[in-house]
Protein backbone atom coordinates (compact mmCIF):
# COMPACT_ATOMS: atom_id res chain seq x y z
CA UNK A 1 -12.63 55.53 14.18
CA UNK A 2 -12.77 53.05 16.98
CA UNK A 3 -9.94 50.47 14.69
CA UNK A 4 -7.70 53.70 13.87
CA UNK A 5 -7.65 54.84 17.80
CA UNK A 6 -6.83 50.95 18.74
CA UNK A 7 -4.00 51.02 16.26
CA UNK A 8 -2.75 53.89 17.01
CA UNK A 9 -2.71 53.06 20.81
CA UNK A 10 -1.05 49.25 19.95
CA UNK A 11 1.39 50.97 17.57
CA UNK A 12 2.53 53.49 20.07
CA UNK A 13 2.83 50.54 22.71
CA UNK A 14 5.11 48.55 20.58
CA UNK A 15 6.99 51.30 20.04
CA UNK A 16 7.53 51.44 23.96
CA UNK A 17 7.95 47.91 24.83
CA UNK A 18 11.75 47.97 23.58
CA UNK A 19 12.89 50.89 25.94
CA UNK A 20 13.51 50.51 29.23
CA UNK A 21 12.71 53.87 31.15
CA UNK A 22 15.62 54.41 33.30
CA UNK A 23 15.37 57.33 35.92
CA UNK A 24 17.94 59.87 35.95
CA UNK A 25 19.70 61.13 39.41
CA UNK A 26 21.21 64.32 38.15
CA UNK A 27 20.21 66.49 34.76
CA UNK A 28 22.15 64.76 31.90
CA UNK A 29 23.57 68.42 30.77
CA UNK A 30 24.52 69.83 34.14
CA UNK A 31 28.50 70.06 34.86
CA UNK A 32 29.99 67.46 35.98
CA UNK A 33 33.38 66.62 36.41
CA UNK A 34 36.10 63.05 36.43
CA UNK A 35 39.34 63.44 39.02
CA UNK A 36 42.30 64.18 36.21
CA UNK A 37 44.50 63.02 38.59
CA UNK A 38 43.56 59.47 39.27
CA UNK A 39 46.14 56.77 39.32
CA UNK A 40 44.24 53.46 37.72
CA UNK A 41 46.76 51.35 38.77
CA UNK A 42 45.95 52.89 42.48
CA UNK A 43 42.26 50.92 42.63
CA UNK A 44 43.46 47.55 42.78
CA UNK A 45 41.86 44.85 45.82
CA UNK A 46 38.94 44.44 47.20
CA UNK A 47 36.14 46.91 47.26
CA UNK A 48 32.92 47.13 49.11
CA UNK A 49 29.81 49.04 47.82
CA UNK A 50 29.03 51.64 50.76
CA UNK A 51 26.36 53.65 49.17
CA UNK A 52 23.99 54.33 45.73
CA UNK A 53 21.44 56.70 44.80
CA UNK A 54 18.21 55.24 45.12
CA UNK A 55 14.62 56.16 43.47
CA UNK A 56 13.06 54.30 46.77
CA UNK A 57 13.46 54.89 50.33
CA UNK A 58 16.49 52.29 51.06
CA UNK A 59 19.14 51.16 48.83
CA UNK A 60 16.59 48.47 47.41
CA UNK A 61 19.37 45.50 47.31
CA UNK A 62 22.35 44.39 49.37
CA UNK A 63 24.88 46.14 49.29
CA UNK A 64 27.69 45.21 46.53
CA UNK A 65 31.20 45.38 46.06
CA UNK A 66 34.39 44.73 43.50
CA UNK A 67 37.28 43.11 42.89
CA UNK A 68 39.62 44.57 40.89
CA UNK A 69 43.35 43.37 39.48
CA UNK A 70 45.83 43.93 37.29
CA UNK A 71 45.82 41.11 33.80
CA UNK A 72 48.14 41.16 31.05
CA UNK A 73 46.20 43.62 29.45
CA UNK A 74 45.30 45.85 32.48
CA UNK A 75 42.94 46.32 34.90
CA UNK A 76 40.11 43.73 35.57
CA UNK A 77 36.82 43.94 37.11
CA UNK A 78 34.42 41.54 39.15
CA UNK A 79 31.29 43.15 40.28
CA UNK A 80 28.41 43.16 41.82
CA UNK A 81 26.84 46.16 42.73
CA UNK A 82 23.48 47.61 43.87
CA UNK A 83 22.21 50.26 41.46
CA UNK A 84 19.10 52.17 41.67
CA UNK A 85 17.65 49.53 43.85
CA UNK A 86 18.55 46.51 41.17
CA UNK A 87 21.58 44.25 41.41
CA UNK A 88 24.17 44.44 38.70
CA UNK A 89 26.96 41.75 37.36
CA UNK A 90 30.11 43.63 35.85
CA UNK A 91 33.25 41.42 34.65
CA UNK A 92 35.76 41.90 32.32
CA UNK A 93 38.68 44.25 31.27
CA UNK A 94 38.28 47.90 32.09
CA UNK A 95 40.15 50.52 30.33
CA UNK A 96 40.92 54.21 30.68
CA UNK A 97 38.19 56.32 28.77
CA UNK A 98 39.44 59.57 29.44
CA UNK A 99 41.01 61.30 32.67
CA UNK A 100 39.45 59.52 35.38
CA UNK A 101 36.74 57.73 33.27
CA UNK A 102 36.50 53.93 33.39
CA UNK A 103 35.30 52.09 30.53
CA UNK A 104 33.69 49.04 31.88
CA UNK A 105 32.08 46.05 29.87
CA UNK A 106 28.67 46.38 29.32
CA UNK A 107 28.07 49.55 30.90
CA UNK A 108 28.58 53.52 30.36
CA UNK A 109 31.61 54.73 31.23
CA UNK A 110 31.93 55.39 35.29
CA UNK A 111 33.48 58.68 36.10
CA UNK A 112 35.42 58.87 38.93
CA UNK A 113 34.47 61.74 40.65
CA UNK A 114 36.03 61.57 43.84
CA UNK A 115 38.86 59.69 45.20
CA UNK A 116 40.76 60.35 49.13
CA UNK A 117 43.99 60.94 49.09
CA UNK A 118 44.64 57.36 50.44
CA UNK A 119 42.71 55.63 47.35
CA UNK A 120 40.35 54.13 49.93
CA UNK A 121 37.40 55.55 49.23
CA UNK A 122 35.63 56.36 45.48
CA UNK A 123 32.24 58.53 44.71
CA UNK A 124 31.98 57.22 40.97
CA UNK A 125 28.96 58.51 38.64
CA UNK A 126 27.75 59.26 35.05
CA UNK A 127 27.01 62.27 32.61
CA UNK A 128 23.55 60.80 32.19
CA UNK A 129 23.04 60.48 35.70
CA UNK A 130 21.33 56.65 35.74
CA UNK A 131 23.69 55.66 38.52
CA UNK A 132 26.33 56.99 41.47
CA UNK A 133 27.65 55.34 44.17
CA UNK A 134 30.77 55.42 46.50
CA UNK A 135 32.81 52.14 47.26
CA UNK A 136 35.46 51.94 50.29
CA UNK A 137 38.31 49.61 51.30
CA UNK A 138 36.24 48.57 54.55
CA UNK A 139 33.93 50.28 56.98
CA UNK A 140 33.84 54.39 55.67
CA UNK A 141 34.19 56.61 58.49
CA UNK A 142 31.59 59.12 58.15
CA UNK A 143 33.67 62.31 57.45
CA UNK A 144 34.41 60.63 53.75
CA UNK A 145 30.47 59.53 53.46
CA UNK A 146 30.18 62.80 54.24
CA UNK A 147 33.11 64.55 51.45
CA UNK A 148 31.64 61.70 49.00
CA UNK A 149 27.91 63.01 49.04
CA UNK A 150 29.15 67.00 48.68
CA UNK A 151 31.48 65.84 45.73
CA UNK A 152 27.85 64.57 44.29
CA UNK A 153 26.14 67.37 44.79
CA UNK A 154 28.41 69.40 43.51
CA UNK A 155 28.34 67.50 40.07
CA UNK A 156 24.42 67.84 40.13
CA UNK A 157 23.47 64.37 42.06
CA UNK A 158 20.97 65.31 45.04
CA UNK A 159 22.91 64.15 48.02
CA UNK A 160 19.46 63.31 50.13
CA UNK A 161 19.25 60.46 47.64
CA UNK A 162 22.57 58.60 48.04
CA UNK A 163 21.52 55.76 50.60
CA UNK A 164 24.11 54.12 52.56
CA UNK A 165 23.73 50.48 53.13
């Protein structure tokens, strides 16, 4: 009985060790919602990474930031950002996966959730919820911190856990 509970317990171990648990800011099948009207071409420059949800108490990692352009084929993206307290290298071609939804290499597609009206600042998430986090042009005033974290909540992110950097 003893061998059958040990290889039970190693079997259902080794079926864990491949998967990654990855925690979850927002249900995965609560509404949420991409900005229809956002201009890709509008996002180009320099970006720096103002704010991420966060299991911990801070941030977890420097804050981030991106650089995007316009290539032959269309936009391009060089990233680093803080998510959910680890720091994560994006580069490569990004491409338009729906109204407002960013297909970017090696990741799930960010929805943009919330851009101003002067394309400086963006609250982007996901469906599943394993990320969020706003970039600005430069230092965010905090009335769009502010209209950033609401646009969250609203799309079933807990605004007390977006930490600014």
């Amino acid at each position: 009985m003893r061998r059958l509970t040990a290889a039970l317990l190693a079997l259902t171990l080794a079926a864990c060790g491949g998967s990654e648990r990855v925690a979850a800011f927002r249900p995965a099948d609560a509404p949420i919602w991409s900005s229809a009207a956002f201009a890709p071409g509008r996002i180009t420059g320099r970006w720096h990474q103002v704010a991420a949800f966060s299991s911990g108490d801070g941030p977890g990692c420097r804050a981030g930031g991106a650089e995007v352009s316009e290539g032959a084929g269309g936009l391009l993206i060089a990233a680093r950002l803080c998510l959910d307290g680890r720091e994560v290298q994006v580069s490569g071609p990004v491409s338009m996966a729906g109204p407002g939804r960013l297909a970017v290499p090696g990741m799930e597609d960010w929805w943009v959730i919330w851009v101003d009206s002067g394309y400086r600042t963006l609250a982007v998430g996901t469906p599943s919820g394993r990320f969020g986090f706003v970039l600005d042009r430069g230092d965010i005033p905090p009335d769009r911190l502010t209209a950033a974290a609401e646009i969250f909540d609203f799309n079933g992110y807990p605004k007390a856990r977006l930490k600014p950097f």
